[in-house]
PDB file of N, CA and C in Angstrom:
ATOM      1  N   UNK A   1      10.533 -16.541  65.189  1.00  0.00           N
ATOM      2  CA  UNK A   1      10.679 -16.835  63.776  1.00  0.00           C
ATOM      3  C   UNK A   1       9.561 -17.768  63.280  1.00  0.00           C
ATOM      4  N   UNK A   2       8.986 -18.612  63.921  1.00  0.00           N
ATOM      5  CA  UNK A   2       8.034 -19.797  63.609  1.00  0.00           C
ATOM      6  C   UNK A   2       6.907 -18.721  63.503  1.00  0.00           C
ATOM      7  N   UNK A   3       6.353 -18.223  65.019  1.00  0.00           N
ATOM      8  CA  UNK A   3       5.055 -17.600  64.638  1.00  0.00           C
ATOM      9  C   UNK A   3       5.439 -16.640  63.464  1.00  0.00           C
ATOM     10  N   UNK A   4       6.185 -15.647  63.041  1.00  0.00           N
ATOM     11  CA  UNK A   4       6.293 -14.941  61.687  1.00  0.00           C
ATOM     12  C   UNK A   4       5.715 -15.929  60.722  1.00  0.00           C
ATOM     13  N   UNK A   5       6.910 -17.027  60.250  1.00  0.00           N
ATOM     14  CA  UNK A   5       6.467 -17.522  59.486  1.00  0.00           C
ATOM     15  C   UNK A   5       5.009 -18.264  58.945  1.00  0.00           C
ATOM     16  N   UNK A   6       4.109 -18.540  60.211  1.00  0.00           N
ATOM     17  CA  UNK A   6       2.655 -19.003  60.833  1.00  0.00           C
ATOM     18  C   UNK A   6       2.098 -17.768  60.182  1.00  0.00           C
ATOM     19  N   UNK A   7       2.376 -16.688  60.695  1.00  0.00           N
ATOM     20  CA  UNK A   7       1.628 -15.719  60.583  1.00  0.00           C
ATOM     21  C   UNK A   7       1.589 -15.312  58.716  1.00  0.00           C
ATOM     22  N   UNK A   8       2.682 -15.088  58.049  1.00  0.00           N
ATOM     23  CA  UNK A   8       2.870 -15.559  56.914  1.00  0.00           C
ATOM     24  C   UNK A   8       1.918 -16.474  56.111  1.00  0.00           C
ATOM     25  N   UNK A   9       2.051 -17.288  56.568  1.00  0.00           N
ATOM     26  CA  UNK A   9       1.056 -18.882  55.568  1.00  0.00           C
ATOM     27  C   UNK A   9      -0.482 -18.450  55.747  1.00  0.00           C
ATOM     28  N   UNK A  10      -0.622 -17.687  57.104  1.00  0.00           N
ATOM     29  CA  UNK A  10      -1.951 -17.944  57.124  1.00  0.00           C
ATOM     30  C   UNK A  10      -2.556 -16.436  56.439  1.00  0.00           C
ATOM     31  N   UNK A  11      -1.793 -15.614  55.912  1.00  0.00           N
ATOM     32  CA  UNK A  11      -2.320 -14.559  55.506  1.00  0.00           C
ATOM     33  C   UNK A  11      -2.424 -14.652  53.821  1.00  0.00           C
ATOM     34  N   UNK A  12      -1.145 -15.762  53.839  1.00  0.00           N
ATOM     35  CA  UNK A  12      -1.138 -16.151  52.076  1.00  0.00           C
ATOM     36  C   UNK A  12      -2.456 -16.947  51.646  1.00  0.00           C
ATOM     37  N   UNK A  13      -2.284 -18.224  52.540  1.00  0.00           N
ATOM     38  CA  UNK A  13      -3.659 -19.267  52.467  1.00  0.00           C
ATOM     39  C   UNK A  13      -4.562 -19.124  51.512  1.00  0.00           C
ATOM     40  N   UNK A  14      -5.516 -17.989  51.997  1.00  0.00           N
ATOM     41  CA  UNK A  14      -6.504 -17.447  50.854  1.00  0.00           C
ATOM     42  C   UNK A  14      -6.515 -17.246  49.721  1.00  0.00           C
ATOM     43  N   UNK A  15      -5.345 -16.419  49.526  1.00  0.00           N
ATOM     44  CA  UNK A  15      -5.184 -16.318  48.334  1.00  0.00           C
ATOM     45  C   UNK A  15      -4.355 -17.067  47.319  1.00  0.00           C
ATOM     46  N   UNK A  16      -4.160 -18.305  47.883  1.00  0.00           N
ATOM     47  CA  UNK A  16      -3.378 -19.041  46.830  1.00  0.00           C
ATOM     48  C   UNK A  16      -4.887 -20.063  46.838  1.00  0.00           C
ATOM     49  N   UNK A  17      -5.620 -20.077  47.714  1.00  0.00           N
ATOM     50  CA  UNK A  17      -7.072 -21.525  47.623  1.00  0.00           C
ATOM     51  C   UNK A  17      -7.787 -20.493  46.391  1.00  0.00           C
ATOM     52  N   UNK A  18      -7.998 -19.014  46.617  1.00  0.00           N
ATOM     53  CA  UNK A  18      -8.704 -18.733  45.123  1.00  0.00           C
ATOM     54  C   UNK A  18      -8.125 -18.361  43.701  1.00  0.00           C
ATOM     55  N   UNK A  19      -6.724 -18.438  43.665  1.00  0.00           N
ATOM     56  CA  UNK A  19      -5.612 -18.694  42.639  1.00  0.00           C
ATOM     57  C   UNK A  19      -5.934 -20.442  42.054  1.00  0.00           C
ATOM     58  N   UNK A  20      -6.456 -21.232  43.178  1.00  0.00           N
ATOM     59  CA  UNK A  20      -6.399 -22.609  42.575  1.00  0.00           C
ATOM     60  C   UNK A  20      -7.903 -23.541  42.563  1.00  0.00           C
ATOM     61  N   UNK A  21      -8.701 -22.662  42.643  1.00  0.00           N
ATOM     62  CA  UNK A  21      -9.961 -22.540  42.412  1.00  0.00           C
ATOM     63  C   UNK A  21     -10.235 -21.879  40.976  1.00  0.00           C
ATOM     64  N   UNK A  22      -9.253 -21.311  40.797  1.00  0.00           N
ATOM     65  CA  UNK A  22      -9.924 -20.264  39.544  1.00  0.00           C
ATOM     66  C   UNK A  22     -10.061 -21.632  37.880  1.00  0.00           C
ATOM     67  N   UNK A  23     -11.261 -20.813  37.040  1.00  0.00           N
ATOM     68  CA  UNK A  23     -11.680 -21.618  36.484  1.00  0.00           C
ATOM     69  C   UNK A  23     -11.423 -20.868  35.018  1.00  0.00           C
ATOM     70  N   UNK A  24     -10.507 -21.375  33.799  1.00  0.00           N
ATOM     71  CA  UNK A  24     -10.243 -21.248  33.189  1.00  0.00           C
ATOM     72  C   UNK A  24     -11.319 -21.359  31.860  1.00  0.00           C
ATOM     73  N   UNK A  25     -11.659 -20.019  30.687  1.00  0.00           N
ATOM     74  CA  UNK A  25     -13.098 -19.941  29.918  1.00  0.00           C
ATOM     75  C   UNK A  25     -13.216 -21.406  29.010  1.00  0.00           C
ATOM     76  N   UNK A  26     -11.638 -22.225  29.041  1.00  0.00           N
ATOM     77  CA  UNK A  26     -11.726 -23.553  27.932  1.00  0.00           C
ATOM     78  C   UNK A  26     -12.781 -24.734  29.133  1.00  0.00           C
ATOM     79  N   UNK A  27     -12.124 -24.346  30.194  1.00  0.00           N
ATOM     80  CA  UNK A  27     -12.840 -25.554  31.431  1.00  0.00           C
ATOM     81  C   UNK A  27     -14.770 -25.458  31.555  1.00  0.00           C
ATOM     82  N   UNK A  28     -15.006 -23.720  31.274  1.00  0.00           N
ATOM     83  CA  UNK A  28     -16.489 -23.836  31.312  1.00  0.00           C
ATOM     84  C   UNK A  28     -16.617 -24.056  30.528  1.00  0.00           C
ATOM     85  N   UNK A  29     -16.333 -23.630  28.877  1.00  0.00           N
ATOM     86  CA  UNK A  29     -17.049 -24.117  27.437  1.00  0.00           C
ATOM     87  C   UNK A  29     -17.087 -25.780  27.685  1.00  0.00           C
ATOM     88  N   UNK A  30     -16.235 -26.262  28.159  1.00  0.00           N
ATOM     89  CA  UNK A  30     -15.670 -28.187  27.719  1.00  0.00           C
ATOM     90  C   UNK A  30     -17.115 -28.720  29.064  1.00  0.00           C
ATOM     91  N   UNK A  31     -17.158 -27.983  30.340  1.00  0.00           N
ATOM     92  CA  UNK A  31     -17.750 -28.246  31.310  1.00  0.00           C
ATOM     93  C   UNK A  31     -19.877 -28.435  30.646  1.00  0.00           C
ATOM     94  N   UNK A  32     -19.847 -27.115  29.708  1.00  0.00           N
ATOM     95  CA  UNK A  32     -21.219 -26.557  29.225  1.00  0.00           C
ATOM     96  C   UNK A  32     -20.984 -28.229  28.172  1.00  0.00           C
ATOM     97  N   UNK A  33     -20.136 -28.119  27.101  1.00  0.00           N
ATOM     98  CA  UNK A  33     -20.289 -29.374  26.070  1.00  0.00           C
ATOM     99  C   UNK A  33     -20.561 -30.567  26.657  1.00  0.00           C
ATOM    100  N   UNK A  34     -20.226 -31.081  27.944  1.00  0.00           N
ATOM    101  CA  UNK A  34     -19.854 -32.602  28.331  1.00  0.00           C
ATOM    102  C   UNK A  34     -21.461 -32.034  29.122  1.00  0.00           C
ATOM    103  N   UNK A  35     -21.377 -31.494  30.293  1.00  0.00           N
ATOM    104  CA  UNK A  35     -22.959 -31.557  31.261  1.00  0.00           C
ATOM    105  C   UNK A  35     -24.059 -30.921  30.978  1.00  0.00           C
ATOM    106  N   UNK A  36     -24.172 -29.817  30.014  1.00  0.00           N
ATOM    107  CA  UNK A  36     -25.075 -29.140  29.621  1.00  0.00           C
ATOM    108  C   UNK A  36     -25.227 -27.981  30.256  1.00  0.00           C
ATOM    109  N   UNK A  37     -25.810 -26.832  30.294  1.00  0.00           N
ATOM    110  CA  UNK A  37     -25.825 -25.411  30.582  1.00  0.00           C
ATOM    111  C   UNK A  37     -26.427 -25.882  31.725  1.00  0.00           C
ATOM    112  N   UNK A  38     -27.425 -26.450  32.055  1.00  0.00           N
ATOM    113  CA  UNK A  38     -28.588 -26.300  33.129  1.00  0.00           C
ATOM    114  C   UNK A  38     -27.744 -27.087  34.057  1.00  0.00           C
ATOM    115  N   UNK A  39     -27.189 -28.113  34.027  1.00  0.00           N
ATOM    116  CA  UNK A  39     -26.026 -28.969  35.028  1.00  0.00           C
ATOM    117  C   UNK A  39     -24.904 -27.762  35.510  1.00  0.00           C
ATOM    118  N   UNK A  40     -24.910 -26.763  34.862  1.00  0.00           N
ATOM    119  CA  UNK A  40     -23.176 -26.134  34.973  1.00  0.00           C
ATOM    120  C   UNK A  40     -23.580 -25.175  36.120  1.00  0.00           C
ATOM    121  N   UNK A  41     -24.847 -24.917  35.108  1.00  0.00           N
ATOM    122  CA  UNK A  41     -25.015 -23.359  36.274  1.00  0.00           C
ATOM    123  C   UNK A  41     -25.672 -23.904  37.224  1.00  0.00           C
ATOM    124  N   UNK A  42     -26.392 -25.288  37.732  1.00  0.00           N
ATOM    125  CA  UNK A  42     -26.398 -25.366  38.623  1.00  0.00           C
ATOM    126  C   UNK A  42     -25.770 -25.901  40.111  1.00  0.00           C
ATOM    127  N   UNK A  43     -24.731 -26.540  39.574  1.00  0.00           N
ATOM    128  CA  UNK A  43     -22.992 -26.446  39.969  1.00  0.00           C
ATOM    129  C   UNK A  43     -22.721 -25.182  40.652  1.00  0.00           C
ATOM    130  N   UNK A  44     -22.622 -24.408  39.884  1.00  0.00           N
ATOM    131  CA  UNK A  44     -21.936 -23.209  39.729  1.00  0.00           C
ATOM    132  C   UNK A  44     -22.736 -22.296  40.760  1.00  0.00           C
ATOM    133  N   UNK A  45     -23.910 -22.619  41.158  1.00  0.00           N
ATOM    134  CA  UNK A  45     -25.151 -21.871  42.354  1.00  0.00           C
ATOM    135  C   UNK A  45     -24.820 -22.896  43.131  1.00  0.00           C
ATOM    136  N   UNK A  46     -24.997 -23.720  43.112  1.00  0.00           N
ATOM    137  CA  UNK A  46     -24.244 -25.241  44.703  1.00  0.00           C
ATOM    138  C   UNK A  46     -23.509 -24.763  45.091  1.00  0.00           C
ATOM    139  N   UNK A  47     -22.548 -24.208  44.141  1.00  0.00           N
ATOM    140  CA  UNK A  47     -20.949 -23.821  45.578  1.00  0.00           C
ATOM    141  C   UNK A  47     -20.580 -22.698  45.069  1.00  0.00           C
ATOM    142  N   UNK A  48     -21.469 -22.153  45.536  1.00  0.00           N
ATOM    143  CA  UNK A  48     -21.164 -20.620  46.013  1.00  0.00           C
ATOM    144  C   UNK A  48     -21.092 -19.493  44.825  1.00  0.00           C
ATOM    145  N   UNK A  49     -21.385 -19.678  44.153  1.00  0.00           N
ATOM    146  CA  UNK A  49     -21.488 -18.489  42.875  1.00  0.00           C
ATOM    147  C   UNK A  49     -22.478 -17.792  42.173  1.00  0.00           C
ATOM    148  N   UNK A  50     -22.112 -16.484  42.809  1.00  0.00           N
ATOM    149  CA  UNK A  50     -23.145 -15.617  42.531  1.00  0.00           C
ATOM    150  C   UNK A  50     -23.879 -14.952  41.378  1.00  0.00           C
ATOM    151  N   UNK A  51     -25.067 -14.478  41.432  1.00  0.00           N
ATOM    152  CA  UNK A  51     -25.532 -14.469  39.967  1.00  0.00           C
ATOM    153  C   UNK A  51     -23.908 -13.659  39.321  1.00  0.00           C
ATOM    154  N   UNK A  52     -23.913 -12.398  40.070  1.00  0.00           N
ATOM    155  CA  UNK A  52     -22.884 -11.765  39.375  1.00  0.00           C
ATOM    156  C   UNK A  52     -21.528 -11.842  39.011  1.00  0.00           C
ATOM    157  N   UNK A  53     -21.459 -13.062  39.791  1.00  0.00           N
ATOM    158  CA  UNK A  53     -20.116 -13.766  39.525  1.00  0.00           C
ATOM    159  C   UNK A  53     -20.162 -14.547  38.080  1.00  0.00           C
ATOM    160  N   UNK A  54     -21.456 -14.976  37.822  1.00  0.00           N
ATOM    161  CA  UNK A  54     -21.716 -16.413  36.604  1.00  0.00           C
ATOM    162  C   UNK A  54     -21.886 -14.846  35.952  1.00  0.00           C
ATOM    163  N   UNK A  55     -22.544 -13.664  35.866  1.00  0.00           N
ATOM    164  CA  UNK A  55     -22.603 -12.930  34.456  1.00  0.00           C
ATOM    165  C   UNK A  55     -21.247 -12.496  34.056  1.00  0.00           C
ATOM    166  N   UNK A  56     -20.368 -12.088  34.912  1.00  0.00           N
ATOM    167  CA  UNK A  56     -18.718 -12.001  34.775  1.00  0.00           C
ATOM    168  C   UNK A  56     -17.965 -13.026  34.161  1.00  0.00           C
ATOM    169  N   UNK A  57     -18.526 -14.137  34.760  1.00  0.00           N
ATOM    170  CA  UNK A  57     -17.949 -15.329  33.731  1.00  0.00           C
ATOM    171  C   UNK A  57     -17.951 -15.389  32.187  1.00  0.00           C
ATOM    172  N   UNK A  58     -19.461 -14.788  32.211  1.00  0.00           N
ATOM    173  CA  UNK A  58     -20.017 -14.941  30.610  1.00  0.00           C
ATOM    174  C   UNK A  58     -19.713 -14.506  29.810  1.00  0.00           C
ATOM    175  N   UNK A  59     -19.768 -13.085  30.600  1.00  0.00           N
ATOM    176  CA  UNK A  59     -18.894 -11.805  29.738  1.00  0.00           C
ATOM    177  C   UNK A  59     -17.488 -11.731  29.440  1.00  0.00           C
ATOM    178  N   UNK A  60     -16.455 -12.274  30.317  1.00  0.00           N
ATOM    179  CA  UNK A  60     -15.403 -12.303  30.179  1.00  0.00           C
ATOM    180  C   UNK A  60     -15.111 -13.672  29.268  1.00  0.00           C
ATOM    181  N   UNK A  61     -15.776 -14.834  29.360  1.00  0.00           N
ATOM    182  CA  UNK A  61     -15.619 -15.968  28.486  1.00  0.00           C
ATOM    183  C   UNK A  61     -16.452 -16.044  26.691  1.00  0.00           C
ATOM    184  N   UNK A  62     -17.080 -14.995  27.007  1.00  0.00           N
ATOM    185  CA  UNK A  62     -17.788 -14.268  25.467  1.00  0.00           C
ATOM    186  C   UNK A  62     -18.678 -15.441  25.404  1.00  0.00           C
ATOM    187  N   UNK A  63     -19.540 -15.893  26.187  1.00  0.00           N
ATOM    188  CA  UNK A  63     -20.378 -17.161  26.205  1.00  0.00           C
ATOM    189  C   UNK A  63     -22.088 -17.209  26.148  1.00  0.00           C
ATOM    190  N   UNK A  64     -22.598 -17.483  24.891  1.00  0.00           N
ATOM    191  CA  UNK A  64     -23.486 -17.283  24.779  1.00  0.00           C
ATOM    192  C   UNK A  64     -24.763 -17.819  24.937  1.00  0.00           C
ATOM    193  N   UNK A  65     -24.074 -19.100  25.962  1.00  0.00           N
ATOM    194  CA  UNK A  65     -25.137 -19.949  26.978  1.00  0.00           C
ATOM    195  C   UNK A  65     -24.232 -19.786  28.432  1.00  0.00           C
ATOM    196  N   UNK A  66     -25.344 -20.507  29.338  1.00  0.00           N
ATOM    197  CA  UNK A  66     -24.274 -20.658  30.630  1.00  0.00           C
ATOM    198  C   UNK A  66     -25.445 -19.609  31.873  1.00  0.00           C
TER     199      UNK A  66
END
């Protein structure tokens, strides 16, 4: 019953760390206003985000810097 449940957590894990990672379009607009575009996106290339990940952002956040 333990290892089930082990086995369980560790298959969930992932997907609740990128459920609570995820970055909401008010957090980048407020993120772009307070640090500036050139601070965000280069944040945003530091840990781990790919060009095509930041154009998905853009597009889906209708953002016309970033």
């Amino acid at each position: 019953m333990l290892l089930r449940s082990l086995m369980i957590a560790a298959l969930l894990l992932p997907a609740l760390s990128v459920q609570a990672n995820a970055l909401t379009c008010d957090q980048v607009r407020r993120a772009i206003k307070d640090h500036g575009e050139s601070a965000v996106l280069w944040y945003a290339k530091l840990n781990g985000f790919s060009d095509k990940r930041i154009a998905r952002i853009k597009r889906n956040c209708k953002l016309e810097r970033f």
